[in-house]
PDB file of N, CA and C in Angstrom:
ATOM      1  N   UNK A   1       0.858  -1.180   0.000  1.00  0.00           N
ATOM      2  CA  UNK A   1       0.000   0.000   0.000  1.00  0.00           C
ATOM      3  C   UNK A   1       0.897   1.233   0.000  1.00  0.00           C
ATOM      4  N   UNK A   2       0.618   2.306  -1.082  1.00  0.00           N
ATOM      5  CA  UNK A   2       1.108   3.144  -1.144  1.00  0.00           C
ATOM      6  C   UNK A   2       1.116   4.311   0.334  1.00  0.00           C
ATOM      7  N   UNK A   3       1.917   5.202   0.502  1.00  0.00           N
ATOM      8  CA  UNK A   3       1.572   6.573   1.516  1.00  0.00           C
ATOM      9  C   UNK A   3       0.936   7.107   1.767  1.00  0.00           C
ATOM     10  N   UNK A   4       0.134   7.345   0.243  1.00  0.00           N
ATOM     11  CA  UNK A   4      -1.227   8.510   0.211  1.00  0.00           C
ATOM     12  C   UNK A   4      -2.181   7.425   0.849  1.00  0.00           C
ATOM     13  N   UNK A   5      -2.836   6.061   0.280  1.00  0.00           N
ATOM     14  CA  UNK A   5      -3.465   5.339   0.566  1.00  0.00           C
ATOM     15  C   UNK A   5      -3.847   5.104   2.181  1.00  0.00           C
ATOM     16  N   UNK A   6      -2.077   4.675   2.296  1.00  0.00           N
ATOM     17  CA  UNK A   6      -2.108   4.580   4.402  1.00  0.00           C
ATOM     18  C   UNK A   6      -2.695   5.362   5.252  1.00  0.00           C
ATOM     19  N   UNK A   7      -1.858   6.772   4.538  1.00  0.00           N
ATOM     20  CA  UNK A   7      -2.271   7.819   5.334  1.00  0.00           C
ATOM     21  C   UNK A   7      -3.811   8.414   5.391  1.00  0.00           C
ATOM     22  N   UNK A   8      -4.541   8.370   4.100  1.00  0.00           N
ATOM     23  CA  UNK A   8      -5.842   8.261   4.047  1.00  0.00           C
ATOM     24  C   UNK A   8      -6.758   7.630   4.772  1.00  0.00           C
ATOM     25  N   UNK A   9      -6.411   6.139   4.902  1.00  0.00           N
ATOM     26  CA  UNK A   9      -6.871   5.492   5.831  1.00  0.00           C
ATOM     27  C   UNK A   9      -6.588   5.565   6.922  1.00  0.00           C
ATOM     28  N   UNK A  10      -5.562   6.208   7.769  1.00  0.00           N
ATOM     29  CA  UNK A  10      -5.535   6.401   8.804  1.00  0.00           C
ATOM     30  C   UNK A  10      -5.903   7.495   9.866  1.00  0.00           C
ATOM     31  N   UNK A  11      -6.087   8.650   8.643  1.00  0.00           N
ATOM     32  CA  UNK A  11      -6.903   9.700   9.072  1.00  0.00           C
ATOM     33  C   UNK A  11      -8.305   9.312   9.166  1.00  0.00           C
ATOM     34  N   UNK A  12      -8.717   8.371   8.491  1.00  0.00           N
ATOM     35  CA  UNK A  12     -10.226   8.087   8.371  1.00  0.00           C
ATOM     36  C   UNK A  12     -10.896   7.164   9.861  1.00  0.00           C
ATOM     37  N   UNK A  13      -9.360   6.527  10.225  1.00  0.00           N
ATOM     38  CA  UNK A  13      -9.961   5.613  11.625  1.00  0.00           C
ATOM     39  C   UNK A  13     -10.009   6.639  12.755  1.00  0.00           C
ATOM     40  N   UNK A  14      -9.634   7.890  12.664  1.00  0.00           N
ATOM     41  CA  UNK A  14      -9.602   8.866  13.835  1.00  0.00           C
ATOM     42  C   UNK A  14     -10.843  10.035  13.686  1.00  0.00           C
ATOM     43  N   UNK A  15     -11.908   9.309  12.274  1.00  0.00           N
ATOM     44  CA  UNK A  15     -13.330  10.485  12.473  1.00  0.00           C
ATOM     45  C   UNK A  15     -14.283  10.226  13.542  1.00  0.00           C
ATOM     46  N   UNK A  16     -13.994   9.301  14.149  1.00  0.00           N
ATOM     47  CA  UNK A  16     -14.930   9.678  15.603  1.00  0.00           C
ATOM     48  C   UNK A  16     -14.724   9.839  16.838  1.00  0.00           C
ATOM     49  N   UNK A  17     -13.263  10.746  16.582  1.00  0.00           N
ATOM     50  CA  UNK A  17     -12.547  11.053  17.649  1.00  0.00           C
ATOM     51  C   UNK A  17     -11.634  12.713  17.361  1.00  0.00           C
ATOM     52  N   UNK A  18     -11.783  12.495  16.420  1.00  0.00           N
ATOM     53  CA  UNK A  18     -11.688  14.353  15.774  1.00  0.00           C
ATOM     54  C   UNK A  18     -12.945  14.736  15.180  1.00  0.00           C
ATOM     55  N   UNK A  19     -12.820  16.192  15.054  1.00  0.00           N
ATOM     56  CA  UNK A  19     -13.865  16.930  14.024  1.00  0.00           C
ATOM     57  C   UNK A  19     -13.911  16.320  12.434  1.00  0.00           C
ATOM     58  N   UNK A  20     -15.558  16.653  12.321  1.00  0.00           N
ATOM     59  CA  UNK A  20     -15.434  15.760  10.685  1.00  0.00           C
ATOM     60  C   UNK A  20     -14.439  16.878   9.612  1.00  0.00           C
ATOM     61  N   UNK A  21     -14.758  18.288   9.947  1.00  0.00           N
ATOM     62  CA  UNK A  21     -13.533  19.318   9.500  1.00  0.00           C
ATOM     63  C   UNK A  21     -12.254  18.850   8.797  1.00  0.00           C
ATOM     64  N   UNK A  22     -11.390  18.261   9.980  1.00  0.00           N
ATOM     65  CA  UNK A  22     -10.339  18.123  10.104  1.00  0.00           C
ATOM     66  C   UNK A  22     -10.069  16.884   8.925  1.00  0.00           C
ATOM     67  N   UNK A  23     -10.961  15.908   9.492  1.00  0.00           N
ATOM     68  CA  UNK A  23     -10.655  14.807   8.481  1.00  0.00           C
ATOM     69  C   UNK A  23     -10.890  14.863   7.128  1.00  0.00           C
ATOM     70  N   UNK A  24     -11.814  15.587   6.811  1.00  0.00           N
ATOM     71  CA  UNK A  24     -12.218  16.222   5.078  1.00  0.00           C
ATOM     72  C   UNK A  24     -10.773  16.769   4.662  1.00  0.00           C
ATOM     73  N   UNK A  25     -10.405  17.492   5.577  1.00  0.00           N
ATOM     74  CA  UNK A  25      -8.959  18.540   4.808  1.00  0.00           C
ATOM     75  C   UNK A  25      -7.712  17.627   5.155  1.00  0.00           C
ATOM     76  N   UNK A  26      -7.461  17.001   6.109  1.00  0.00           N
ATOM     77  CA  UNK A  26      -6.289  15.865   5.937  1.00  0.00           C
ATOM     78  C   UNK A  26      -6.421  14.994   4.634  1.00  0.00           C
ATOM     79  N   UNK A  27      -7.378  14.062   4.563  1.00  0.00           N
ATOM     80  CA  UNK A  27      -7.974  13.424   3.399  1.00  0.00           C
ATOM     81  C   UNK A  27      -7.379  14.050   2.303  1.00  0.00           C
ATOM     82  N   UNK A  28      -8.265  15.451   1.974  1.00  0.00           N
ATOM     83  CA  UNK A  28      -7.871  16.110   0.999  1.00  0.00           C
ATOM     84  C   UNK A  28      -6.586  16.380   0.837  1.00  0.00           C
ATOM     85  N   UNK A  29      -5.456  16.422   1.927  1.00  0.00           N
ATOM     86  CA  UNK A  29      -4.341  17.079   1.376  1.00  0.00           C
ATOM     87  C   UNK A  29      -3.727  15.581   0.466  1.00  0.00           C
ATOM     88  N   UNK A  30      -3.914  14.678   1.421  1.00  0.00           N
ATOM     89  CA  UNK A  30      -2.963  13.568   1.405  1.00  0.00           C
ATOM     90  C   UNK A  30      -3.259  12.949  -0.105  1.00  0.00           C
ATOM     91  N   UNK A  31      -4.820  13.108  -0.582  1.00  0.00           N
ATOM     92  CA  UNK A  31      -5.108  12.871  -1.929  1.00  0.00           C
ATOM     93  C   UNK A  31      -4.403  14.463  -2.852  1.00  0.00           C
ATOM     94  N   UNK A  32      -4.252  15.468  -2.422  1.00  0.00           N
ATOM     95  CA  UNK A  32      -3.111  15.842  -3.478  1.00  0.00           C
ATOM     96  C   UNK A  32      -1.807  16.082  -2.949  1.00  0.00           C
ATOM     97  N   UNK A  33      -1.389  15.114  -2.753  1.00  0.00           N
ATOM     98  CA  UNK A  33       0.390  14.671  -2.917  1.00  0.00           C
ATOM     99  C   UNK A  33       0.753  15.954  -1.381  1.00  0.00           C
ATOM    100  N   UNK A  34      -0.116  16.176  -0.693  1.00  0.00           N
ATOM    101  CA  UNK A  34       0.494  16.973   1.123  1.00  0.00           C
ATOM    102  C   UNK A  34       0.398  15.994   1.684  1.00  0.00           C
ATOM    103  N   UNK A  35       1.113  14.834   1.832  1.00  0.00           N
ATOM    104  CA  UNK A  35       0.819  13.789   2.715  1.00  0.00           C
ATOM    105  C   UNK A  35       1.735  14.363   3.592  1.00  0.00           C
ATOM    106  N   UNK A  36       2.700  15.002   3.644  1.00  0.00           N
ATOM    107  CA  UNK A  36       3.810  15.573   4.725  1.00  0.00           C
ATOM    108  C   UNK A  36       2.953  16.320   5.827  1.00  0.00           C
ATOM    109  N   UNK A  37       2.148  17.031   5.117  1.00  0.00           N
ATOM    110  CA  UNK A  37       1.226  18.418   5.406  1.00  0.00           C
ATOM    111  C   UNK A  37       0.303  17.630   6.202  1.00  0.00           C
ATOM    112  N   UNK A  38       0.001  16.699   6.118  1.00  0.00           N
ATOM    113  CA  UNK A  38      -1.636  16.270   6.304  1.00  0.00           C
ATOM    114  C   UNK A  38      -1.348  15.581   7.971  1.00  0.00           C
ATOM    115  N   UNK A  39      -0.218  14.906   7.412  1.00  0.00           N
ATOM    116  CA  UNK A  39       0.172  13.683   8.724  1.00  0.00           C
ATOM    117  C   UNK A  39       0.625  14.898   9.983  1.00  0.00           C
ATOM    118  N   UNK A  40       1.271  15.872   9.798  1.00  0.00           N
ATOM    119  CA  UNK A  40       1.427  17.088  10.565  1.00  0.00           C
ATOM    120  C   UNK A  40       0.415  17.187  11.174  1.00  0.00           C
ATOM    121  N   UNK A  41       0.216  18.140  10.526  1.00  0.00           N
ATOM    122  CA  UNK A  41      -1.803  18.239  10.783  1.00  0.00           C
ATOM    123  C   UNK A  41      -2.344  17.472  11.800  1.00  0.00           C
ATOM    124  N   UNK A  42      -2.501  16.172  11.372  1.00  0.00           N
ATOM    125  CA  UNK A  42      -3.060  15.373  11.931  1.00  0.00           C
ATOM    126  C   UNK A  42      -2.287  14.920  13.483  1.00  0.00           C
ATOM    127  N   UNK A  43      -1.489  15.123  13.615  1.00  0.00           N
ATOM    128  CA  UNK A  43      -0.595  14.888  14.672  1.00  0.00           C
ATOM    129  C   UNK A  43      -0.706  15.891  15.630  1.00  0.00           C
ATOM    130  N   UNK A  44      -0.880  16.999  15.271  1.00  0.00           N
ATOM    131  CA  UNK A  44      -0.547  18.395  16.213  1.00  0.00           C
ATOM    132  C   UNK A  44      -2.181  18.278  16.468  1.00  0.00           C
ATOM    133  N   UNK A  45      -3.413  18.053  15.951  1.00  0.00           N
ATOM    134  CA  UNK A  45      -4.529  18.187  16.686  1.00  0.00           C
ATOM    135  C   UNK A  45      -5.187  16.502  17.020  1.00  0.00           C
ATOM    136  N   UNK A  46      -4.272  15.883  16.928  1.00  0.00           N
ATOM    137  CA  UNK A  46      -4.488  14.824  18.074  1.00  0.00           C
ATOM    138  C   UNK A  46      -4.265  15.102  19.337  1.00  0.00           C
ATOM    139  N   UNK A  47      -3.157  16.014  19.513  1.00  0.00           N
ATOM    140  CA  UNK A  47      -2.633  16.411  20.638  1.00  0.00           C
ATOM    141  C   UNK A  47      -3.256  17.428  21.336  1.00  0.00           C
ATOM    142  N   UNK A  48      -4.022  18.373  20.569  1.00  0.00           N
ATOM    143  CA  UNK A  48      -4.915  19.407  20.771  1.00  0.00           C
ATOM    144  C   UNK A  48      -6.356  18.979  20.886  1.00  0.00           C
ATOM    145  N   UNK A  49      -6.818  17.812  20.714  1.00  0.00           N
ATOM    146  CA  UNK A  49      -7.772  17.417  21.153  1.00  0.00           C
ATOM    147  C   UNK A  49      -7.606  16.231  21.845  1.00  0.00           C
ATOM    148  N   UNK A  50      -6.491  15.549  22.241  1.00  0.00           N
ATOM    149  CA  UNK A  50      -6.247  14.982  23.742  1.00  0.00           C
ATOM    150  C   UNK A  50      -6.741  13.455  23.531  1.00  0.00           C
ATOM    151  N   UNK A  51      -6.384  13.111  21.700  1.00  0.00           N
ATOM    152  CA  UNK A  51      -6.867  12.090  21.251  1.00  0.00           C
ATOM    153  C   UNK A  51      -5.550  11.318  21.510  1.00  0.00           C
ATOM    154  N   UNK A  52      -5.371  10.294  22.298  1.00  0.00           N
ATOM    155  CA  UNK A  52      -4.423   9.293  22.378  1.00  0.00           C
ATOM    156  C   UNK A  52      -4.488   8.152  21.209  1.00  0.00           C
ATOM    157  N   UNK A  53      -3.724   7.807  20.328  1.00  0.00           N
ATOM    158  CA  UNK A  53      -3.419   6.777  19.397  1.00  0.00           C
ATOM    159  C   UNK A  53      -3.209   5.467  20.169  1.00  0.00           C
ATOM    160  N   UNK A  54      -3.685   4.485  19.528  1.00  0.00           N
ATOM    161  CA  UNK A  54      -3.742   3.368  20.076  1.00  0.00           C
ATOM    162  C   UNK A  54      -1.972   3.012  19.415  1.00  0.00           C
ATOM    163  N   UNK A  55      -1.864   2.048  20.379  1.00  0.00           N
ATOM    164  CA  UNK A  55      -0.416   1.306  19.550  1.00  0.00           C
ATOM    165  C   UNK A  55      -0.091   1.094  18.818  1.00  0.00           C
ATOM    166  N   UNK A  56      -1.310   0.375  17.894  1.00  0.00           N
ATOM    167  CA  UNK A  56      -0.827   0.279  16.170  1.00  0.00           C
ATOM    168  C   UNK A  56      -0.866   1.255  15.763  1.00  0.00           C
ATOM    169  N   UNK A  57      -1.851   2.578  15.682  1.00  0.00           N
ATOM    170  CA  UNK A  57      -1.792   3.589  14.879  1.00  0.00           C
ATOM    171  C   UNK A  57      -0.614   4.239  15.640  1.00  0.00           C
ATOM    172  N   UNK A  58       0.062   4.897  16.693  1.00  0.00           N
ATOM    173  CA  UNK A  58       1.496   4.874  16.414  1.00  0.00           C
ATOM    174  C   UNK A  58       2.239   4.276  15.603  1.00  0.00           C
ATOM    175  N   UNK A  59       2.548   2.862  15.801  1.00  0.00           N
ATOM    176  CA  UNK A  59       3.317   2.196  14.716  1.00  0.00           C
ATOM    177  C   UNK A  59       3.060   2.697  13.250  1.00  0.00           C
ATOM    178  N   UNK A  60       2.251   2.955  13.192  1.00  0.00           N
ATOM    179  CA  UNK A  60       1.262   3.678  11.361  1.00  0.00           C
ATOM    180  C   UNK A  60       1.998   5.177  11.378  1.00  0.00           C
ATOM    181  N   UNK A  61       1.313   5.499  12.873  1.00  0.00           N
ATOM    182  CA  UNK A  61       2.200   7.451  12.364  1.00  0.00           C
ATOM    183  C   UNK A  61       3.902   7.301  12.493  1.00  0.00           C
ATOM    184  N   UNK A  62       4.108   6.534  13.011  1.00  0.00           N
ATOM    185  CA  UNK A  62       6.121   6.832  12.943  1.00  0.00           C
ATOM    186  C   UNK A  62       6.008   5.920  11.240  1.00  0.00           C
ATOM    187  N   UNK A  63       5.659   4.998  10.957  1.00  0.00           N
ATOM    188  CA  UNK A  63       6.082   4.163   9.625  1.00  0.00           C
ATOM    189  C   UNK A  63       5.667   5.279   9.207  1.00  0.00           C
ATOM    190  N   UNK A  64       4.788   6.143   8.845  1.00  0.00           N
ATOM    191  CA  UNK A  64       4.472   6.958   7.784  1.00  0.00           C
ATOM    192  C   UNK A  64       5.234   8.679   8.175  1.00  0.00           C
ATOM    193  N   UNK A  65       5.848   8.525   9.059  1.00  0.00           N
ATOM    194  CA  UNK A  65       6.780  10.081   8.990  1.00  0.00           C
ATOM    195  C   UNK A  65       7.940   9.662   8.542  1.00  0.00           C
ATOM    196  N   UNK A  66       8.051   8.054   9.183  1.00  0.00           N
ATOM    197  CA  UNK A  66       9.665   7.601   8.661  1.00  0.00           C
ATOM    198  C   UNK A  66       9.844   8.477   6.555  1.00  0.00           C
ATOM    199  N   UNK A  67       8.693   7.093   6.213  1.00  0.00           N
ATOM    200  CA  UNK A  67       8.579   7.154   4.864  1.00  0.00           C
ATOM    201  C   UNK A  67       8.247   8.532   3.721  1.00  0.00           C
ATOM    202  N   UNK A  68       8.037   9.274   4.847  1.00  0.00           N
ATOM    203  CA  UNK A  68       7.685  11.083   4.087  1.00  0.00           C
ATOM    204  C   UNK A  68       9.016  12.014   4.964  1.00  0.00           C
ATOM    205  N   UNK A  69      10.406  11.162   5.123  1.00  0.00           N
ATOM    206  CA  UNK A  69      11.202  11.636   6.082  1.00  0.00           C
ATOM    207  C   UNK A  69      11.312  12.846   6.760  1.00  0.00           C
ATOM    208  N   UNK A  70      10.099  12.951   7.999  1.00  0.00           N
ATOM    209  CA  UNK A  70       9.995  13.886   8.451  1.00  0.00           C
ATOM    210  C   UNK A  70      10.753  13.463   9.825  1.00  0.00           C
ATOM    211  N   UNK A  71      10.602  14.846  10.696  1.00  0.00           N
ATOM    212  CA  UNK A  71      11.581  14.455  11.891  1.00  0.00           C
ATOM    213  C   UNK A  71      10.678  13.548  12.979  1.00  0.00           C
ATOM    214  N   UNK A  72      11.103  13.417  14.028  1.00  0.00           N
ATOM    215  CA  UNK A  72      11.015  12.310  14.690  1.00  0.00           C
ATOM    216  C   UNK A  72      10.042  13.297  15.780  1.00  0.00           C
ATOM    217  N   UNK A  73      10.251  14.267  16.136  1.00  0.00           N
ATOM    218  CA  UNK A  73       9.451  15.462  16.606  1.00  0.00           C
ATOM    219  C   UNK A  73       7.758  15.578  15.674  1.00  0.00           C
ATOM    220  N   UNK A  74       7.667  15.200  15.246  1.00  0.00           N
ATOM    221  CA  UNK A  74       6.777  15.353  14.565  1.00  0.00           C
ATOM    222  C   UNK A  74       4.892  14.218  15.484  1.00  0.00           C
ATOM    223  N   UNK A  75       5.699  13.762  15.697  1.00  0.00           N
ATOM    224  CA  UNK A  75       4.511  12.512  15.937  1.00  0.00           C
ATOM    225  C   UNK A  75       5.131  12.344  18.012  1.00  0.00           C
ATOM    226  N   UNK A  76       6.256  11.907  18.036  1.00  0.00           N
ATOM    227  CA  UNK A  76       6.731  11.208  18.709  1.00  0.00           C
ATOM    228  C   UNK A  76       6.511  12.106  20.635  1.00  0.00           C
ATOM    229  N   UNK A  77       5.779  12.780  20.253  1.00  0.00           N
ATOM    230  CA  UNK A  77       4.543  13.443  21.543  1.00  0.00           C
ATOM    231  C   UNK A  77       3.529  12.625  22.335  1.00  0.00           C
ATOM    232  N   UNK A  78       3.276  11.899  20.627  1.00  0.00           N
ATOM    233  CA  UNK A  78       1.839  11.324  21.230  1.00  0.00           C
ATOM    234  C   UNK A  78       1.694  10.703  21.753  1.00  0.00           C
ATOM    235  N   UNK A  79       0.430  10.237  22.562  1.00  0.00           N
ATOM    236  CA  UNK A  79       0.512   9.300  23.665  1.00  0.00           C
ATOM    237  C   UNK A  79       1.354   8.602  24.744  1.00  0.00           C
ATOM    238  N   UNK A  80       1.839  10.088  25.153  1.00  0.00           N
ATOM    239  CA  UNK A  80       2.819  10.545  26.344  1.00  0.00           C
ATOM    240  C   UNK A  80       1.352  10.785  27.498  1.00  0.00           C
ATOM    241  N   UNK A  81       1.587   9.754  28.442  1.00  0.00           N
ATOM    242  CA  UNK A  81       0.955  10.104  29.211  1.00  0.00           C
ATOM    243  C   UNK A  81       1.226  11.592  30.717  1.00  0.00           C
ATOM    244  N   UNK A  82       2.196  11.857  30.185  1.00  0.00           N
ATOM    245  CA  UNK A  82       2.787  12.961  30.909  1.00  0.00           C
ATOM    246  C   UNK A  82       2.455  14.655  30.383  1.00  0.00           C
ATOM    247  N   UNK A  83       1.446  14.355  29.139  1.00  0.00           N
ATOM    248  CA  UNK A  83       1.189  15.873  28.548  1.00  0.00           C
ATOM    249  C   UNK A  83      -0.020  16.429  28.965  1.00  0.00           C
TER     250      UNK A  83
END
C-alpha cells in the first residue's frame, strides 16, 4: 500500500474522535500529494484534542513520517501520558 493510501486510511480511523472538519482537509491534502502536510496536521490536533493513538496507529504514524522523512518530533509526543 502506497503513503497517500495509508495515510488516508488512517486519518479516516480517527473520524470519531476528531472533528469531521479536520478529516475532510487531511484526506484532501494527502489525496493531493500533502501527505507531509496532512500527517502534521493530523498529529498536532491529536494532541490538541487529547486524542491518544492506540499502539498500532502509532506504529502507522512513525512508519508513515519515517517514509515522508519527516523528523522524529513530529509525531513522537503522542501518547505521552505525561502531557
Amino acid at each position: 500500500m502506497d503513503i497517500e493510501n495509508r495515510l488516508t486510511e488512517l486519518i479516516r480511523d480517527f473520524g470519531r474522535r476528531l472533528p469531521d472538519e479536520y478529516i475532510r482537509e487531511y484526506v484532501s491534502l494527502a489525496e493531493h500529494n500533502e501527505c507531509a502536510v496532512a500527517l502534521e496536521n493530523l498529529c498536532t490536533q491529536l494532541s490538541e484534542y487529547d486524542v491518544v493513538p492506540t499502539p498500532g496507529e502509532l506504529i502507522v504514524i512513525q512508519e508513515l513520517s519515517d517514509g515522508l522523512h519527516q523528523e522524529r518530533e513530529t509525531w513522537d509526543f503522542l501518547g505521552r501520558a505525561d502531557l
